[in-house]
C-alpha atoms as a PDB file:
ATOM      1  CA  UNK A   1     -25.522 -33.134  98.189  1.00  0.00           C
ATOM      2  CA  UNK A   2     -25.527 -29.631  99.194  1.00  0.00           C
ATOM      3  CA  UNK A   3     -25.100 -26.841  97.477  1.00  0.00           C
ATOM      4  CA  UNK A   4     -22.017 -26.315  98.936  1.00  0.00           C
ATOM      5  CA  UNK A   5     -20.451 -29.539  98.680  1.00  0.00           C
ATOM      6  CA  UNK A   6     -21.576 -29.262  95.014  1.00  0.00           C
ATOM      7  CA  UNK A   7     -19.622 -25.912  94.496  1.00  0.00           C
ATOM      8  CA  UNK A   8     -16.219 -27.731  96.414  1.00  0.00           C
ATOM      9  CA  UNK A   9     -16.802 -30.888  94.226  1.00  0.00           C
ATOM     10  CA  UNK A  10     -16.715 -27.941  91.064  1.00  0.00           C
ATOM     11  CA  UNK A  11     -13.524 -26.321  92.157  1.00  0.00           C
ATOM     12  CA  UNK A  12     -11.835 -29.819  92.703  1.00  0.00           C
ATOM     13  CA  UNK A  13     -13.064 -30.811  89.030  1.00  0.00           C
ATOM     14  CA  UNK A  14     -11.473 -27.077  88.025  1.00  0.00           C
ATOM     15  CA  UNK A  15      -7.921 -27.724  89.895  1.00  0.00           C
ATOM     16  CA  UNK A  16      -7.594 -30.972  88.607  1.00  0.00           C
ATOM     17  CA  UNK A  17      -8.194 -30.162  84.686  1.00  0.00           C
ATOM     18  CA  UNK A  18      -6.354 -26.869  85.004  1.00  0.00           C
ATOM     19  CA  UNK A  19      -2.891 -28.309  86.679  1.00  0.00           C
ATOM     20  CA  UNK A  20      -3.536 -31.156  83.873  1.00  0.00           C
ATOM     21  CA  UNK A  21      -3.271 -29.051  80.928  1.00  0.00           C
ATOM     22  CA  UNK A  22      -0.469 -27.347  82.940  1.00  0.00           C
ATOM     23  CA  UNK A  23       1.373 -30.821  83.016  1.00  0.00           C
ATOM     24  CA  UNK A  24       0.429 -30.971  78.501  1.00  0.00           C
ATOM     25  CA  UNK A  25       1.198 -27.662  77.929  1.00  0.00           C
ATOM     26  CA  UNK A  26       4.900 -28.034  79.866  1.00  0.00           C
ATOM     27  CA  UNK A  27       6.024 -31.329  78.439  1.00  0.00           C
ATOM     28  CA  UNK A  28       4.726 -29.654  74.791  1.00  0.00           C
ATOM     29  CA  UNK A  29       6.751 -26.604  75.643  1.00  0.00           C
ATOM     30  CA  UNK A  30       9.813 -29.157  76.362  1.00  0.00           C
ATOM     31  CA  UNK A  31       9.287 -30.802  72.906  1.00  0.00           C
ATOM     32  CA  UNK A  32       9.367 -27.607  71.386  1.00  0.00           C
ATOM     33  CA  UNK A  33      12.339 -26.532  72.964  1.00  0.00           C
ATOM     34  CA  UNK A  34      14.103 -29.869  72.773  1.00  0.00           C
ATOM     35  CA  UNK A  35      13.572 -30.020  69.099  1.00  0.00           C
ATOM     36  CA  UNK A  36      14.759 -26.120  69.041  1.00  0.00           C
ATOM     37  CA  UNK A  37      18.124 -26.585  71.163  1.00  0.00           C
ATOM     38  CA  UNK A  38      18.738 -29.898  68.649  1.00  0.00           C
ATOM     39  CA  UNK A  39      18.646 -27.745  65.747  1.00  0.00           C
ATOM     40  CA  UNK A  40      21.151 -25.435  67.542  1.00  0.00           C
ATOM     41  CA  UNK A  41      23.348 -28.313  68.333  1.00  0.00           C
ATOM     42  CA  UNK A  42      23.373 -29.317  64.891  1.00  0.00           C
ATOM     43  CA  UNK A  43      20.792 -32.382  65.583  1.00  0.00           C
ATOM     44  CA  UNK A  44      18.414 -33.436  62.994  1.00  0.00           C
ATOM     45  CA  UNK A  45      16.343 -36.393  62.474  1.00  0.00           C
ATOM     46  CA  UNK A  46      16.016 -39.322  64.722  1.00  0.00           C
ATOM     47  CA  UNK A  47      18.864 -37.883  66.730  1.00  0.00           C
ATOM     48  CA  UNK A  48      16.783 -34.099  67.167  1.00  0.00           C
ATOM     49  CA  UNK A  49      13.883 -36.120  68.304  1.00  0.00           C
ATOM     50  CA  UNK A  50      15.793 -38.155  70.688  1.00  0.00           C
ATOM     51  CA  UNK A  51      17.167 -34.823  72.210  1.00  0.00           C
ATOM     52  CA  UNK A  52      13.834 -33.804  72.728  1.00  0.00           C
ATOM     53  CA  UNK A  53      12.483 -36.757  74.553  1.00  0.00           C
ATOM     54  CA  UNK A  54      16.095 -36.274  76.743  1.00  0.00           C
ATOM     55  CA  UNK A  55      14.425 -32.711  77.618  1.00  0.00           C
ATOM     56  CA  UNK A  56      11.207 -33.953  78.484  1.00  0.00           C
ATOM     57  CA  UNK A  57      12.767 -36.574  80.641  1.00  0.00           C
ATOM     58  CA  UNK A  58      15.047 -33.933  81.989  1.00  0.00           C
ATOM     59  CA  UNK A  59      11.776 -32.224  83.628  1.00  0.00           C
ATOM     60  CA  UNK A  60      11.030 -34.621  85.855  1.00  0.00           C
ATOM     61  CA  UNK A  61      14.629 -34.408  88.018  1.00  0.00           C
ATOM     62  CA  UNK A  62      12.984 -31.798  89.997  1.00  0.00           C
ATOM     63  CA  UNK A  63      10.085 -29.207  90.461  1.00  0.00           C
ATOM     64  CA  UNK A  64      10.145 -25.935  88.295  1.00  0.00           C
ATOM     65  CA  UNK A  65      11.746 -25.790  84.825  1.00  0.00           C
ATOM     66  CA  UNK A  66      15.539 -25.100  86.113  1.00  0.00           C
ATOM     67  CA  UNK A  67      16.394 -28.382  85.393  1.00  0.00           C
ATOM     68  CA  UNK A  68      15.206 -27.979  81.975  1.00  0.00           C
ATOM     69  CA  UNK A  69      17.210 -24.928  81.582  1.00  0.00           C
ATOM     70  CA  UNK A  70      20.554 -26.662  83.394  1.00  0.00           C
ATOM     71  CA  UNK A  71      20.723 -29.855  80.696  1.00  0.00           C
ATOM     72  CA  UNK A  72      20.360 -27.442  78.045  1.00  0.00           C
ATOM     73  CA  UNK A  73      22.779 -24.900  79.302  1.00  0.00           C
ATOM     74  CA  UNK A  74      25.296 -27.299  79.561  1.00  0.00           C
ATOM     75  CA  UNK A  75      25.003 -29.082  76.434  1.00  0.00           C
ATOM     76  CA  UNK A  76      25.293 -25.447  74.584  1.00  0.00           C
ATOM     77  CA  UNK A  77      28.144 -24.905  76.733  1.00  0.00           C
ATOM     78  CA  UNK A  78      29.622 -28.397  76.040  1.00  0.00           C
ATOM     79  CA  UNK A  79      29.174 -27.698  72.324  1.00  0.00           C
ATOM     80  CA  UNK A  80      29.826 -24.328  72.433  1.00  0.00           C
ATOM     81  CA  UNK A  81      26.653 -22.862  71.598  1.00  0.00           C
ATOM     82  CA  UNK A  82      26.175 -19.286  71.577  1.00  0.00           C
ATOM     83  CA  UNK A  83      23.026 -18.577  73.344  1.00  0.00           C
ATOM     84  CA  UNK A  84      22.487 -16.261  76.834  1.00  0.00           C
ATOM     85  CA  UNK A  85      21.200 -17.418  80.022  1.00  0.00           C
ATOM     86  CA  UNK A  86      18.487 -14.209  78.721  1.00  0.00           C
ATOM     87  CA  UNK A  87      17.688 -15.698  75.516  1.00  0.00           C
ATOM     88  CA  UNK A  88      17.688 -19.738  76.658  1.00  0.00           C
ATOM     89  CA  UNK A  89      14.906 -18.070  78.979  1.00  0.00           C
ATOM     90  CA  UNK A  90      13.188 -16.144  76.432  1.00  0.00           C
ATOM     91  CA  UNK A  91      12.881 -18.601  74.528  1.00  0.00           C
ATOM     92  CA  UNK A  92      11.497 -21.246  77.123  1.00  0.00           C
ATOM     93  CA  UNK A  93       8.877 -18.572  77.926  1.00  0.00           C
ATOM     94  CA  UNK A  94       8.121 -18.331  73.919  1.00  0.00           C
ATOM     95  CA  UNK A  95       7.774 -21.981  73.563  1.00  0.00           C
ATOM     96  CA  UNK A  96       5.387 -22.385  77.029  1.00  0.00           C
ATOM     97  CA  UNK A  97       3.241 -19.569  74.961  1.00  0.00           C
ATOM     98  CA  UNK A  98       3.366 -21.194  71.455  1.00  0.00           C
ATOM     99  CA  UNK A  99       2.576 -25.069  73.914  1.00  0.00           C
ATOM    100  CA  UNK A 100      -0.470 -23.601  75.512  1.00  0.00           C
ATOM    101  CA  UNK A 101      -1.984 -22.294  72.493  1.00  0.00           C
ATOM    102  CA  UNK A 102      -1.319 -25.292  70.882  1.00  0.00           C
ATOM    103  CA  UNK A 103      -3.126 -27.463  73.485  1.00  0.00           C
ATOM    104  CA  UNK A 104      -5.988 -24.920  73.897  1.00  0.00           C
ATOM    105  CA  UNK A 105      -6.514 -24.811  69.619  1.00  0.00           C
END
């Protein structure tokens, strides 16, 4: 194997672990925030943990974290939450902070 193809084979091994911790770190950050927007909705328990798992699952609908942000968004608004479209963000950007250190440590 060449030194080249040895490099390529490196930056394959690199992409692939990299855009796997990206995958841990978002459905973490989805936990977190699932478990946050229960506690909001006045979830605890079983019921705050099933909420979560609703958020993970919620990621998957579509690429991106908008459809993350849409299920919560309109279960605040269906429960009449008081949170901005500013903070709901915020707070998703928190969480994928608080995710990655959490995988990382």
């Amino acid at each position: 194997m060449s030194s080249f193809d040895k490099r390529e084979e490196g930056f394959e091994k690199k992409f692939a672990h990299d855009e796997e911790l990206r995958f841990k770190a978002s459905a973490r950050r989805n936990k977190l925030l699932g478990l946050w927007a229960a506690e909001k909705l006045g979830l605890t328990g079983d019921a705050a943990e099933a909420y979560a798992q609703d958020v993970i699952a919620a990621d998957l609908k579509e690429a991106g974290d908008q459809d993350v942000f849409d299920k919560i968004r309109a279960d605040f608004d269906a429960k009449g939450v008081q949170q901005s479209d500013h903070q709901l963000r915020r707070t998703m950007d928190e969480l994928m902070e608080e995710a990655v250190r959490q995988i990382q440590g």
